[in-house]
Structure formats: structure tokens, C-alpha cells
N, C-alpha and C. Protein backbone atom coordinates (compact mmCIF):
# COMPACT_ATOMS: atom_id res chain seq x y z
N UNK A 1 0.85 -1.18 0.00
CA UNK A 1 0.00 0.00 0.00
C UNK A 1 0.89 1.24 0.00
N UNK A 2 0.37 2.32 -1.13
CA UNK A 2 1.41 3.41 -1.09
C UNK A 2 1.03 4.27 -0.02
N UNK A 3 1.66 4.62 0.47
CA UNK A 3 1.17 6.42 1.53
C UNK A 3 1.48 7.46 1.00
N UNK A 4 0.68 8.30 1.19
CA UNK A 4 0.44 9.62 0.85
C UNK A 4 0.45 10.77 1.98
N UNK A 5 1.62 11.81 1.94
CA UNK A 5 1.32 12.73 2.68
C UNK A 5 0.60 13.84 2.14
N UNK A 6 -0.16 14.42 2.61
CA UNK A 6 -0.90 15.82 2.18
C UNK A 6 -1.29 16.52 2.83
N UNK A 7 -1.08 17.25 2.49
CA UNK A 7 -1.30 19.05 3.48
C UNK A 7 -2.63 19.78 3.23
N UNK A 8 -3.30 20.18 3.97
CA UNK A 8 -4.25 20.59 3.61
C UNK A 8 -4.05 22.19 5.00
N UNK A 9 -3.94 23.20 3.67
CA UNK A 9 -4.13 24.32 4.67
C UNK A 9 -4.88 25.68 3.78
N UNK A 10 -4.85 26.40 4.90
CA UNK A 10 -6.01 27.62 4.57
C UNK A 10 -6.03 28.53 5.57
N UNK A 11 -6.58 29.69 5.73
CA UNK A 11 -6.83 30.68 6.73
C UNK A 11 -7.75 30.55 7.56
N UNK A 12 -7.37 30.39 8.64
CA UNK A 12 -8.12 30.06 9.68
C UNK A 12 -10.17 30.76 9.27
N UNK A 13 -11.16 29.25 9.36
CA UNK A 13 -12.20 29.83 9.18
C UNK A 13 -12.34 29.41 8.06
N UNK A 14 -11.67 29.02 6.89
CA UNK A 14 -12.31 28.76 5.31
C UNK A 14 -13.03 27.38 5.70
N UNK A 15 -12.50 26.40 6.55
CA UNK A 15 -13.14 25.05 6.96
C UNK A 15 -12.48 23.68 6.41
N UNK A 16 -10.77 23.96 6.50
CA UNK A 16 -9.89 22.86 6.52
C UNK A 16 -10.56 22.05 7.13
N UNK A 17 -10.72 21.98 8.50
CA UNK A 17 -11.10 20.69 9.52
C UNK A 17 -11.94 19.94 9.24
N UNK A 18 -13.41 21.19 8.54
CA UNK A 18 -14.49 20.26 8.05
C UNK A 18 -14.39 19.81 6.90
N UNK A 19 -13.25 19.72 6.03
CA UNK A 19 -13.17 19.42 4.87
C UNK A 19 -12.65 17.60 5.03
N UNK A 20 -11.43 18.23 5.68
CA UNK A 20 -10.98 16.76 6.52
C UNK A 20 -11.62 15.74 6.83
N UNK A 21 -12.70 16.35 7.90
CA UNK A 21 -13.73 15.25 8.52
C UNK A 21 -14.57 14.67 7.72
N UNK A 22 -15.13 15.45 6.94
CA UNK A 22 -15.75 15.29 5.41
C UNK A 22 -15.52 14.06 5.12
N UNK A 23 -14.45 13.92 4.43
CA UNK A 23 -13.60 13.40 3.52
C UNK A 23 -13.09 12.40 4.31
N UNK A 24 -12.77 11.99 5.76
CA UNK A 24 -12.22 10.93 6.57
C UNK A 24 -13.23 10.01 7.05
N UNK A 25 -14.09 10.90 7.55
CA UNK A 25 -15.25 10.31 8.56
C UNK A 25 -16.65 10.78 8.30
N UNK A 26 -17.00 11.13 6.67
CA UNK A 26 -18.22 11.28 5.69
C UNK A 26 -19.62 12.06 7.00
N UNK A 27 -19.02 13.22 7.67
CA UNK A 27 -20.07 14.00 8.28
C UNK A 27 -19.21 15.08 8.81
N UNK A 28 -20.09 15.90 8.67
CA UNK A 28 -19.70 17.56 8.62
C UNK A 28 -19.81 17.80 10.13
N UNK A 29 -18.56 18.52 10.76
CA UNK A 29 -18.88 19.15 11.63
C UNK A 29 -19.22 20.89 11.69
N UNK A 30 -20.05 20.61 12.60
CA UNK A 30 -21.30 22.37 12.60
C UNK A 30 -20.28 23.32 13.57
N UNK A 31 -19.72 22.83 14.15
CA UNK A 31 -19.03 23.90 15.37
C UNK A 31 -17.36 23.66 15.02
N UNK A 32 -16.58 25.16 15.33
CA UNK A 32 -15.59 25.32 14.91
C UNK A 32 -14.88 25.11 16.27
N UNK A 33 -13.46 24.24 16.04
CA UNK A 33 -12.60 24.38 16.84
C UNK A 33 -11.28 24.59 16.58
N UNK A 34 -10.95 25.80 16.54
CA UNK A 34 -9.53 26.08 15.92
C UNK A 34 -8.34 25.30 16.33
N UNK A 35 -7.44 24.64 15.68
CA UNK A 35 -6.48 24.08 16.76
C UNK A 35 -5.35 24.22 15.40
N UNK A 36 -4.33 24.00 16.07
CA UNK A 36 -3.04 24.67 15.66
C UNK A 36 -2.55 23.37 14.13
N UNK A 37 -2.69 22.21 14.14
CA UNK A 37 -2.70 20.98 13.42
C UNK A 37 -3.25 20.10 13.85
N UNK A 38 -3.35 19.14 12.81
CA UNK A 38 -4.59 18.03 13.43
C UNK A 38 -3.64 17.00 12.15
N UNK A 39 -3.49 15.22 12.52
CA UNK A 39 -3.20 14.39 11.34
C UNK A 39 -4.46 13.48 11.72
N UNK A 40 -4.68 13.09 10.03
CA UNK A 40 -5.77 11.96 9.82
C UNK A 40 -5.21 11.14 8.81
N UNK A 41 -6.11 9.89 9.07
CA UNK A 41 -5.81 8.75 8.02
C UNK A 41 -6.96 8.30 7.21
N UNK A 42 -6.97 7.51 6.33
CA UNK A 42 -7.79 7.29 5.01
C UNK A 42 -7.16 6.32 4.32
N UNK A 43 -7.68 5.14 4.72
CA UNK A 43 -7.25 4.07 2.75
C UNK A 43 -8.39 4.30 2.39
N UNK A 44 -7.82 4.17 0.90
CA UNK A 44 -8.86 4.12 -0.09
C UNK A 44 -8.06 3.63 -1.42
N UNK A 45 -8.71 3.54 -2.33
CA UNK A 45 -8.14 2.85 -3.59
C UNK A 45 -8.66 4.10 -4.70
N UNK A 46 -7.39 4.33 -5.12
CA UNK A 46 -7.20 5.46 -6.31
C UNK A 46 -6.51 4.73 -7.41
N UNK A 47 -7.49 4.72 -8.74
CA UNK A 47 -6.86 4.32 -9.85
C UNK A 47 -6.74 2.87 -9.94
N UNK A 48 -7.10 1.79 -9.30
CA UNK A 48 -6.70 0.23 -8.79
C UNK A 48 -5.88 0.24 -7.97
N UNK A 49 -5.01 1.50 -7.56
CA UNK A 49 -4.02 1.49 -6.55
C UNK A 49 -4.56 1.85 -5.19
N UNK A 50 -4.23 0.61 -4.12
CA UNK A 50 -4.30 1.37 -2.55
C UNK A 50 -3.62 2.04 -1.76
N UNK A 51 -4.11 2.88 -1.15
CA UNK A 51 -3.58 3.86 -0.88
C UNK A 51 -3.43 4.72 0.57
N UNK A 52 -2.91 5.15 1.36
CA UNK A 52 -3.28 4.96 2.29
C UNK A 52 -2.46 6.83 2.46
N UNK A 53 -3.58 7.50 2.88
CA UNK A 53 -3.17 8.73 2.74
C UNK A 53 -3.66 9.69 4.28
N UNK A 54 -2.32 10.12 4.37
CA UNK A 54 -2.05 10.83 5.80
C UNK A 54 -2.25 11.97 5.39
N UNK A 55 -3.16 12.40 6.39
CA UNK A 55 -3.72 13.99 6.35
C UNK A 55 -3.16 14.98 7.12
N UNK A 56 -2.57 15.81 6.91
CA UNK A 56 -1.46 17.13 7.90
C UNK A 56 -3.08 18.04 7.40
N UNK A 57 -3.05 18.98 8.68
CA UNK A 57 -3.51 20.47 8.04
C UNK A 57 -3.30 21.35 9.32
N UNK A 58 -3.48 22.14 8.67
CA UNK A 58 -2.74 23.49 9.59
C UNK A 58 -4.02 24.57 8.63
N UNK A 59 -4.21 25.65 10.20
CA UNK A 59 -5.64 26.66 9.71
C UNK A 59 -5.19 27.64 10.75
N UNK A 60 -4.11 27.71 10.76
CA UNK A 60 -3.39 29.03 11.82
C UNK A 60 -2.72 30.06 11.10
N UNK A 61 -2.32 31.00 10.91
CA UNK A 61 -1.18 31.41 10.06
C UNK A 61 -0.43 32.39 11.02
N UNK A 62 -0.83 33.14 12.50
CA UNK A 62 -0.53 33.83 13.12
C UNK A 62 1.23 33.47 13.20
N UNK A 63 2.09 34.11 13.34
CA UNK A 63 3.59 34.11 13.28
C UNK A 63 3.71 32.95 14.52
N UNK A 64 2.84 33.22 16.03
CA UNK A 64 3.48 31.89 16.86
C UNK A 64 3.34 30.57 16.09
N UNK A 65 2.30 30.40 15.04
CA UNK A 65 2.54 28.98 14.50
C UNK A 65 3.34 28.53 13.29
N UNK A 66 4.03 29.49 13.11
CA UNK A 66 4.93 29.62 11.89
C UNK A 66 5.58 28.45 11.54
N UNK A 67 6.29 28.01 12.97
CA UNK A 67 7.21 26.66 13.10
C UNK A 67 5.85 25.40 12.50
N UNK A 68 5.24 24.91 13.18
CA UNK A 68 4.42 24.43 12.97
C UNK A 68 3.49 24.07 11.70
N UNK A 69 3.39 25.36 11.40
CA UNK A 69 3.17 25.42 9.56
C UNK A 69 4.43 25.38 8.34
N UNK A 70 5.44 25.71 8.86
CA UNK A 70 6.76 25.46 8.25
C UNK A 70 6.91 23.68 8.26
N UNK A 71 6.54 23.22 9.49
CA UNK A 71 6.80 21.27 9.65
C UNK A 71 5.72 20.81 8.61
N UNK A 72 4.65 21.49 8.58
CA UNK A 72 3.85 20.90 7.82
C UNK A 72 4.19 20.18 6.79
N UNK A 73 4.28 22.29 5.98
CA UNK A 73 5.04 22.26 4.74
C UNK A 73 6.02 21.62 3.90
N UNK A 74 7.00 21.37 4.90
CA UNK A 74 8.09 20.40 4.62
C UNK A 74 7.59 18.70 4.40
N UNK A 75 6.76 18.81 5.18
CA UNK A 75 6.64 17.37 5.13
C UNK A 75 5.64 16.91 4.20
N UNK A 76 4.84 17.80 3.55
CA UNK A 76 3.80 17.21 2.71
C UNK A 76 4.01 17.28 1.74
N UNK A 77 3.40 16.04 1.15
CA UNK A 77 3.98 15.44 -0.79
C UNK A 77 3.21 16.26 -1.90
N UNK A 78 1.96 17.08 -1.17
CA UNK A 78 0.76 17.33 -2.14
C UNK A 78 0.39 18.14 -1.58
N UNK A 79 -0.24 19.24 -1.59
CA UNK A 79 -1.38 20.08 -1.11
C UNK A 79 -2.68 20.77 -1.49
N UNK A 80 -3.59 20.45 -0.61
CA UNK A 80 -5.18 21.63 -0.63
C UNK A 80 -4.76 22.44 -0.47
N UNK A 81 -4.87 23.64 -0.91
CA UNK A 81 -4.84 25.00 -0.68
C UNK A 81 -6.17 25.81 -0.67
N UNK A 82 -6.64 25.92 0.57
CA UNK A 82 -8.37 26.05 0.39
C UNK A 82 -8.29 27.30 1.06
N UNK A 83 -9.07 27.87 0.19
CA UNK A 83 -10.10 29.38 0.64
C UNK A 83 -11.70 28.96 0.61
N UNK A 84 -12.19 29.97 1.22
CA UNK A 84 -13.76 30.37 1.12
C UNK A 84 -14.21 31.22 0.19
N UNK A 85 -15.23 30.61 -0.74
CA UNK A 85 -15.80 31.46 -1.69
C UNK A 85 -16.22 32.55 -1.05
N UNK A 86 -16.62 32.82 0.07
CA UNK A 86 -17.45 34.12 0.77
C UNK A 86 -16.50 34.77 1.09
N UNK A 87 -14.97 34.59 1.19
CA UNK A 87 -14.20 35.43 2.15
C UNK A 87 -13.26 35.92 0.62
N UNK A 88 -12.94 37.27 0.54
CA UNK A 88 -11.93 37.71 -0.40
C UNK A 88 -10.37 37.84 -0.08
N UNK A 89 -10.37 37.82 1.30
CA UNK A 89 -8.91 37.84 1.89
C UNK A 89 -8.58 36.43 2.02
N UNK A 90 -9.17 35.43 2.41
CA UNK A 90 -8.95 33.97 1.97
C UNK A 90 -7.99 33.49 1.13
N UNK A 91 -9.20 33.90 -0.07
CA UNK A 91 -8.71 33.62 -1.49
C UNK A 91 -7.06 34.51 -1.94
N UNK A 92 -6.96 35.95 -1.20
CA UNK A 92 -5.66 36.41 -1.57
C UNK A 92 -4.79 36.09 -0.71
N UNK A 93 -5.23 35.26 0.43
CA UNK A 93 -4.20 34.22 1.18
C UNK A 93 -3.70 33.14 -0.15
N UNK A 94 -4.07 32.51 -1.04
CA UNK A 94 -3.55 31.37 -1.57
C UNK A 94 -2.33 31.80 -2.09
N UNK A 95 -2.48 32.82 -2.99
CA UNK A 95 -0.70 32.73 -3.39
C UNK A 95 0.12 33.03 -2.57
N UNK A 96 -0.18 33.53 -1.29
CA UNK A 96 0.70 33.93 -0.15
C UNK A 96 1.41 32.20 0.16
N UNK A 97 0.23 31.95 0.23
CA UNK A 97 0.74 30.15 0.64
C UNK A 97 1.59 29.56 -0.11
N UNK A 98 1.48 29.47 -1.30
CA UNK A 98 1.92 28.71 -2.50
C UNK A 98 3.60 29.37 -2.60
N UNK A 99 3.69 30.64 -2.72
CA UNK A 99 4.98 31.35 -2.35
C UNK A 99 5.58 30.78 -1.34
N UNK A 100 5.06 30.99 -0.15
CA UNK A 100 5.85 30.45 0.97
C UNK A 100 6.09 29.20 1.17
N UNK A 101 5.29 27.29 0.20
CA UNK A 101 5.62 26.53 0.18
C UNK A 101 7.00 26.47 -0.42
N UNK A 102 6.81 27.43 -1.54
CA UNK A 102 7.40 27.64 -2.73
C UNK A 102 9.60 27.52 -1.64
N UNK A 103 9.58 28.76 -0.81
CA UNK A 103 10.40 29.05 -0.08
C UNK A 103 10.99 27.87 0.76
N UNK A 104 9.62 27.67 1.69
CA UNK A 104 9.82 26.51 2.68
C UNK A 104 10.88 25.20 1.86
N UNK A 105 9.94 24.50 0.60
CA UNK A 105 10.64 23.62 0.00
C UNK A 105 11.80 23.48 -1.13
N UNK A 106 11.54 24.77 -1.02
CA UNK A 106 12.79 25.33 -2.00
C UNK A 106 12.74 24.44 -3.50
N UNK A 107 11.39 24.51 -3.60
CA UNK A 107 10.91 23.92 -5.57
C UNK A 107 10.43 25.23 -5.87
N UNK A 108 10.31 25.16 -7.01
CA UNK A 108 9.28 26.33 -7.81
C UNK A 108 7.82 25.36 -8.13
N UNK A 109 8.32 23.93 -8.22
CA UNK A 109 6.98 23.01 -8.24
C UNK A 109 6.60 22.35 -7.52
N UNK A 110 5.68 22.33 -7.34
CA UNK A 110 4.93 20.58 -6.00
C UNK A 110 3.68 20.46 -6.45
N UNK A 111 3.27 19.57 -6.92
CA UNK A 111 1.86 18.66 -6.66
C UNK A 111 0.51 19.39 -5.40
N UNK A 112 -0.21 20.42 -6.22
CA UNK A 112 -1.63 21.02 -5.22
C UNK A 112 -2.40 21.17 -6.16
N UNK A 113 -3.28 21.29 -5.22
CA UNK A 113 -5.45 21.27 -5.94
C UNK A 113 -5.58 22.90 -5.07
N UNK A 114 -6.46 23.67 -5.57
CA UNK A 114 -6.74 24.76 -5.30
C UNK A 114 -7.96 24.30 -4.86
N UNK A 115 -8.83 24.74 -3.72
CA UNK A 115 -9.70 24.42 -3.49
C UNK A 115 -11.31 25.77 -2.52
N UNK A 116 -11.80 26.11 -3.52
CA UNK A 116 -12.96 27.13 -3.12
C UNK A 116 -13.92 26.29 -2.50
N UNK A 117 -13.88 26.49 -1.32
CA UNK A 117 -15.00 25.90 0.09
C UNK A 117 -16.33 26.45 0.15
N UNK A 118 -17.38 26.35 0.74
CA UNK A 118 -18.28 27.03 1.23
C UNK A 118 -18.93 27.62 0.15
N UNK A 119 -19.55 26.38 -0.98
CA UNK A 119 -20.82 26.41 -2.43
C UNK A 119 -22.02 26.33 -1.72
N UNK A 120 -22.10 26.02 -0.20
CA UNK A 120 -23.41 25.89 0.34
C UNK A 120 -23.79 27.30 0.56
N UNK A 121 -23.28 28.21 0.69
CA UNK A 121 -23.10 29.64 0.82
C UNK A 121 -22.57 30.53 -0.20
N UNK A 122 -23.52 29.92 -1.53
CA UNK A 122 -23.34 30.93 -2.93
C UNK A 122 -24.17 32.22 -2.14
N UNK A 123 -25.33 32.30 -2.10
CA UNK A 123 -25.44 33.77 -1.45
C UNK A 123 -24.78 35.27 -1.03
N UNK A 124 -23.97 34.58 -0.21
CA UNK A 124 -22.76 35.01 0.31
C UNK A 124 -21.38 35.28 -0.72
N UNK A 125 -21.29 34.63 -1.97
CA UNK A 125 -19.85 34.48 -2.64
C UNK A 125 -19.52 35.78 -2.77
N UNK A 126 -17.88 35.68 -2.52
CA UNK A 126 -17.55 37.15 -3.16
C UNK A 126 -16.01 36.58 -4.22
N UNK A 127 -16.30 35.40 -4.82
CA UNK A 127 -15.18 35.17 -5.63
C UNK A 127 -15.49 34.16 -6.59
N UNK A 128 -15.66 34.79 -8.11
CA UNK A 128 -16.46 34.12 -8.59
C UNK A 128 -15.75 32.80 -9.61
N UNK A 129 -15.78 31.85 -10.20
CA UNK A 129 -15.45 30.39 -10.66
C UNK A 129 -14.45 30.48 -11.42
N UNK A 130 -14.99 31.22 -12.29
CA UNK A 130 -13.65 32.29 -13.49
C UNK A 130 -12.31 32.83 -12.97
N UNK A 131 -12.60 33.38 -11.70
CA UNK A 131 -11.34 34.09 -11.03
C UNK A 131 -10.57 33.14 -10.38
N UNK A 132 -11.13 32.16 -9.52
CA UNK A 132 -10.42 31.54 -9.00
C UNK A 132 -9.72 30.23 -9.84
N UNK A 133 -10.58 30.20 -11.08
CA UNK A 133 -9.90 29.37 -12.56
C UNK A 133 -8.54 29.62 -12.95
N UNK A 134 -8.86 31.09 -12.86
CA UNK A 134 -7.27 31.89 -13.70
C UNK A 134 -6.37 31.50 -12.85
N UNK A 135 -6.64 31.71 -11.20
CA UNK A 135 -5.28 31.45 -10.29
C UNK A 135 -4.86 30.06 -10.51
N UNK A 136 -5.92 29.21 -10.94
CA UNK A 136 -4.84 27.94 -10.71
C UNK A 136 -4.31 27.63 -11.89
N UNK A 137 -4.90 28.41 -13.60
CA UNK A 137 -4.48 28.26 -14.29
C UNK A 137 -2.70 28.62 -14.36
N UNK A 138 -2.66 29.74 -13.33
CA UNK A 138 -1.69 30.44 -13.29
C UNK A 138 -0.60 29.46 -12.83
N UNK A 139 -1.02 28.60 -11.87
CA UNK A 139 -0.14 28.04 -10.79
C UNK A 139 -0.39 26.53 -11.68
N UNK A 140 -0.99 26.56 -13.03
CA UNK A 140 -1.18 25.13 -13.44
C UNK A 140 -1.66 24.16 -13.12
N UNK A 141 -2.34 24.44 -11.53
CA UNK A 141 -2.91 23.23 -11.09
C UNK A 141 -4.55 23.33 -10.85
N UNK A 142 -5.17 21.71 -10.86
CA UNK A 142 -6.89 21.55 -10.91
C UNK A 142 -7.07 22.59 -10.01
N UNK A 143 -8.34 22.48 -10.18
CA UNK A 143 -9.25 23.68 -9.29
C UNK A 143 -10.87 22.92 -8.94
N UNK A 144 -11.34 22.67 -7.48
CA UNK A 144 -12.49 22.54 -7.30
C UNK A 144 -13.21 23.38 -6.37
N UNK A 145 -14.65 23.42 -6.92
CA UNK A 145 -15.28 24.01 -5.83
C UNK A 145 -15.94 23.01 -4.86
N UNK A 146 -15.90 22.85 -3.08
CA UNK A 146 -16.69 22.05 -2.69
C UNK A 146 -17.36 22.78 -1.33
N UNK A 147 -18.02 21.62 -1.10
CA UNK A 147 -18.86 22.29 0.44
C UNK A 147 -18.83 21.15 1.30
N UNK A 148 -18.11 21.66 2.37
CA UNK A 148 -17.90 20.27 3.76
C UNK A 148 -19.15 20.32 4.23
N UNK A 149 -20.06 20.83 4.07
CA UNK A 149 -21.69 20.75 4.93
C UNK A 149 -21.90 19.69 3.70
N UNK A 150 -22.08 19.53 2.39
CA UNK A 150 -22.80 19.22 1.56
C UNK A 150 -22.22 17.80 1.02
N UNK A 151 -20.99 18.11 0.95
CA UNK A 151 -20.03 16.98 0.32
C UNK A 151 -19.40 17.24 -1.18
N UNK A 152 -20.29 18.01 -2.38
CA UNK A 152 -19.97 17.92 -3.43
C UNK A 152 -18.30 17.93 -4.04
N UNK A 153 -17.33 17.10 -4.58
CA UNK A 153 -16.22 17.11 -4.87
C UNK A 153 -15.61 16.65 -3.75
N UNK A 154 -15.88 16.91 -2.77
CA UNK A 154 -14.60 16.64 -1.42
C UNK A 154 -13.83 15.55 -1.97
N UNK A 155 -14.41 14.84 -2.27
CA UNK A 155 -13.75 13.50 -2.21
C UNK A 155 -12.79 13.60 -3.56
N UNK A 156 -13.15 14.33 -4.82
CA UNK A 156 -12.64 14.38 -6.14
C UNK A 156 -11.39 15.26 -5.80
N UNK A 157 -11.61 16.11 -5.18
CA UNK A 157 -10.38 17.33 -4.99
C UNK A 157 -9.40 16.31 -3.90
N UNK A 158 -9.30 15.67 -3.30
CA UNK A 158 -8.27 14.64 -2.84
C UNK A 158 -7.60 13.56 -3.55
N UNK A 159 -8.77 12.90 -4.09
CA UNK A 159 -8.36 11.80 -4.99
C UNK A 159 -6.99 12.45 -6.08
N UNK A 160 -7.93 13.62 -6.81
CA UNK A 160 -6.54 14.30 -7.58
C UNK A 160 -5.51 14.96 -7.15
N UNK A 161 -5.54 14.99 -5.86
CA UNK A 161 -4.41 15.56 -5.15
C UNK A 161 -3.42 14.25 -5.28
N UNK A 162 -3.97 13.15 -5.08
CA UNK A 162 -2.77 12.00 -5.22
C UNK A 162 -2.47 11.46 -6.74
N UNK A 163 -3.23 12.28 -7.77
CA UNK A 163 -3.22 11.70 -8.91
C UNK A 163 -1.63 13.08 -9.52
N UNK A 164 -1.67 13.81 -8.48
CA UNK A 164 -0.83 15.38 -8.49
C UNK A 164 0.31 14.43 -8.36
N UNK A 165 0.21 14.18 -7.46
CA UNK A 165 1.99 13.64 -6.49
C UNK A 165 2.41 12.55 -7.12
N UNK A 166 1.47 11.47 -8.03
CA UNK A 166 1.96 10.66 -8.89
C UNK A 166 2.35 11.14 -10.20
N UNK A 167 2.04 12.34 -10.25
CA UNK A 167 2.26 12.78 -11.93
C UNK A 167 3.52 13.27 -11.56
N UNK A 168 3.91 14.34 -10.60
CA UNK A 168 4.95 15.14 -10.26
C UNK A 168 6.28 13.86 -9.68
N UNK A 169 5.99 12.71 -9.24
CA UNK A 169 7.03 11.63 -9.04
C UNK A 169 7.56 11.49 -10.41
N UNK A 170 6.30 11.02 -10.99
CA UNK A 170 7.02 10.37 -12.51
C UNK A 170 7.50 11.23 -13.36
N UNK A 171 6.99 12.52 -13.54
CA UNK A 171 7.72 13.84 -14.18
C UNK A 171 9.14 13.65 -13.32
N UNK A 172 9.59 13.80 -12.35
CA UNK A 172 10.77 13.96 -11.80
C UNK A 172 11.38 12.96 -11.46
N UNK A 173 11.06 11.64 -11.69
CA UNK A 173 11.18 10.69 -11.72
C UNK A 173 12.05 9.87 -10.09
N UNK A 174 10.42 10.36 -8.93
CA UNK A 174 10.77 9.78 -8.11
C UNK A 174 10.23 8.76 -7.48
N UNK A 175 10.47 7.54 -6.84
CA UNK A 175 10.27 6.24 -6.87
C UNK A 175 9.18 6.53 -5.32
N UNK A 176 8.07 6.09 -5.08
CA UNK A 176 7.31 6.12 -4.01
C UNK A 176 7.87 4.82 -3.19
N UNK A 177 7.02 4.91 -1.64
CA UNK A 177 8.08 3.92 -1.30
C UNK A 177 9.09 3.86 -0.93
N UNK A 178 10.32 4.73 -1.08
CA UNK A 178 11.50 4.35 -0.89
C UNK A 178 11.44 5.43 0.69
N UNK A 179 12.53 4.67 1.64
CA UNK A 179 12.57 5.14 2.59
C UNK A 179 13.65 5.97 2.66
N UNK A 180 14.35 6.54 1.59
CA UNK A 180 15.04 7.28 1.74
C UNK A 180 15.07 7.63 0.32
N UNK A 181 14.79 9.35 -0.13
CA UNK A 181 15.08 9.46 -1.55
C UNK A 181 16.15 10.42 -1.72
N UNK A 182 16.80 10.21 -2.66
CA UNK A 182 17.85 10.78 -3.23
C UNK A 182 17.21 12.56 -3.53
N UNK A 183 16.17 12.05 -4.17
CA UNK A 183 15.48 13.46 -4.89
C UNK A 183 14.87 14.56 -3.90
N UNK A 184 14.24 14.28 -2.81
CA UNK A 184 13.39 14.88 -2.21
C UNK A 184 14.04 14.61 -0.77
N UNK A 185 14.16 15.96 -0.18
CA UNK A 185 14.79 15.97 1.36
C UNK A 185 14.24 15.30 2.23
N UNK A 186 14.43 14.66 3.33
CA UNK A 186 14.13 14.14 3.97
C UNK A 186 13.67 15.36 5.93
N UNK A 187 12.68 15.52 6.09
CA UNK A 187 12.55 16.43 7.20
C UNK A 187 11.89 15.66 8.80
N UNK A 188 12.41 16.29 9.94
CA UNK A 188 11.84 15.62 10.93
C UNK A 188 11.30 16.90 11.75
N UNK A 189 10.38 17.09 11.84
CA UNK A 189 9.68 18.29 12.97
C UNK A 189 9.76 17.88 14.28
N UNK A 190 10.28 18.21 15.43
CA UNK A 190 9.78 18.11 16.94
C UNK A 190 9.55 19.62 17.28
N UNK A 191 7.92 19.93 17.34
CA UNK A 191 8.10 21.37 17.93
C UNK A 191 7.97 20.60 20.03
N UNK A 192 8.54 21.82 20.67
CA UNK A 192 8.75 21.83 21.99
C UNK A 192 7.79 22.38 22.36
């Protein structure tokens, strides 16, 4: 079974956690509890392949969790990069993120899904399908819209997150599996 690390982060409030839970344990949670990181697990079978994919996310960005979101970063193979359709500072959080993975891992490339949250709350949108198209056109990568109350895509915007990290292995031609790669640094986080 392959493993999968993936990162799933956002500005505190777009609804990482409930996207997570979503997607781990198929029911939405209604009440918010901010917490600094959270890891989850998931097999599932992508493509005929099983798969067994570890969930990092981080929904802090305040400077004390910097370290913390820096361990993330380092350590994840793939990433969500999720905003809220209702929130406009959200959404101009993503390239902030993508830059600073950009730094953290010192690629100009990595394997992410852009991801606009909160379709249960078109009412509310202030960022419309087109715009947030162009950004990932920009950054080259898929783009979904979903809703952790509702479910729609959750599950599609993950699946291709690992269909990301298999394309970006074999483009760079790195071997999954191996417990030590030549290509890709190896990182250990202990925050104190």
C-alpha cells in the first residue's frame, strides 16, 4: 500500500477541519474548533491502486505557529490550498501560501489542488469560478469548488491531489516507497 502525505491548509475559518472530517469520517462538523494541526488517516483505492493517505492540516497562520506550519510544509507530498468562496482575503491568502511553500521547499513546483469551500453559501460568494480558474491556471494546477456541509467534490479534490503527487514523481522521476530518496529531502519536525 502506497502512503500519501498531504497538506491541507487555509486561513483560519475557510473550513480545513471540516473538509478533513468530510472526507475521513463522511459527516460535517457544525461547530468550529480552531487548533493549531490536526493528522488523519484514510485508505482508499485510487486508480486500482491502494492507498493509504495521511492527512497534515494546519488553519493558523498567526507568526506563533509559523514553526508548525513550516513542519507541515516540509513534510507534505501534495497540497489543498483552500479558501472560502465568501471570504476575499482567503482567497488572496492562496498565493501567499503557495509562495511560501514555494520558499519553505525550496521547488518552484509541487503537486496542489486549489480548493474554493463554502458552495453551500453561494449567497454570500464574493469570488467568482472564473477568477479563482485563472489562479490555478496560473499556478497550473486543478481547481475545485466544494462544500464540507454538503459533500460535493470533497472526495474528487483529494483523490486528484494523489493523482498530483503521482504525476509530479514520474515527471521527476521519483520512486514512491523508498525510505530514503535521493530526490526529495528528507525532514523531521519536533516542535517543543
Amino acid at each position: 500500500m502506497t502512503e500519501y502525505k498531504l497538506a491541507l491548509v487555509g486561513k483560519q475559518g475557510v473550513g480545513v477541519s471540516c473538509l478533513t472530517t468530510q472526507f475521513v469520517e463522511n459527516f460535517f462538523v457544525d461547530k468550529y474548533y480552531p487548533m493549531v494541526e490536526w493528522k488523519y488517516e484514510r485508505k482508499v483505492e485510487i486508480d486500482e491502486e491502494e492507498c493509504a493517505l495521511v492527512i497534515l492540516e494546519t488553519t493558523l497562520y498567526e507568526e506563533s505557529y509559523s514553526v508548525m506550519r513550516d513542519c507541515i510544509f516540509k513534510q507534505g507530498e501534495g497540497f489543498l490550498i483552500v479558501y472560502s468562496i465568501t471570504s476575499r482575503e482567503s482567497f488572496e491568502e492562496v498565493t501567499k501560501t503557495i509562495e511560501a511553500i514555494k520558499e519553505i521547499k525550496e521547488i518552484e513546483d509541487f503537486p496542489m489542488v486549489i480548493v474554493g469551500n463554502k458552495t453551500d453559501l453561494e449567497k454570500d460568494r464574493k469570488i467568482s469560478q472564473n477568477e479563482a480558474m485563472d489562479l490555478a491556471k496560473t499556478y497550473n494546477c486543478p481547481f475545485f469548488e466544494t462544500s464540507a456541509k454538503n459533500r460535493p467534490d470533497v472526495e474528487k479534490a483529494f483523490f486528484q491531489l494523489v493523482r498530483e503527487v503521482n504525476l509530479y514523481n514520474s515527471k521527476n522521476n521519483i520512486k514512491k516507497n523508498q525510505s530514503q530518496n535521493e530526490n526529495q529531502k528528507t525532514y523531521k519536525c519536533t516542535i517543543f
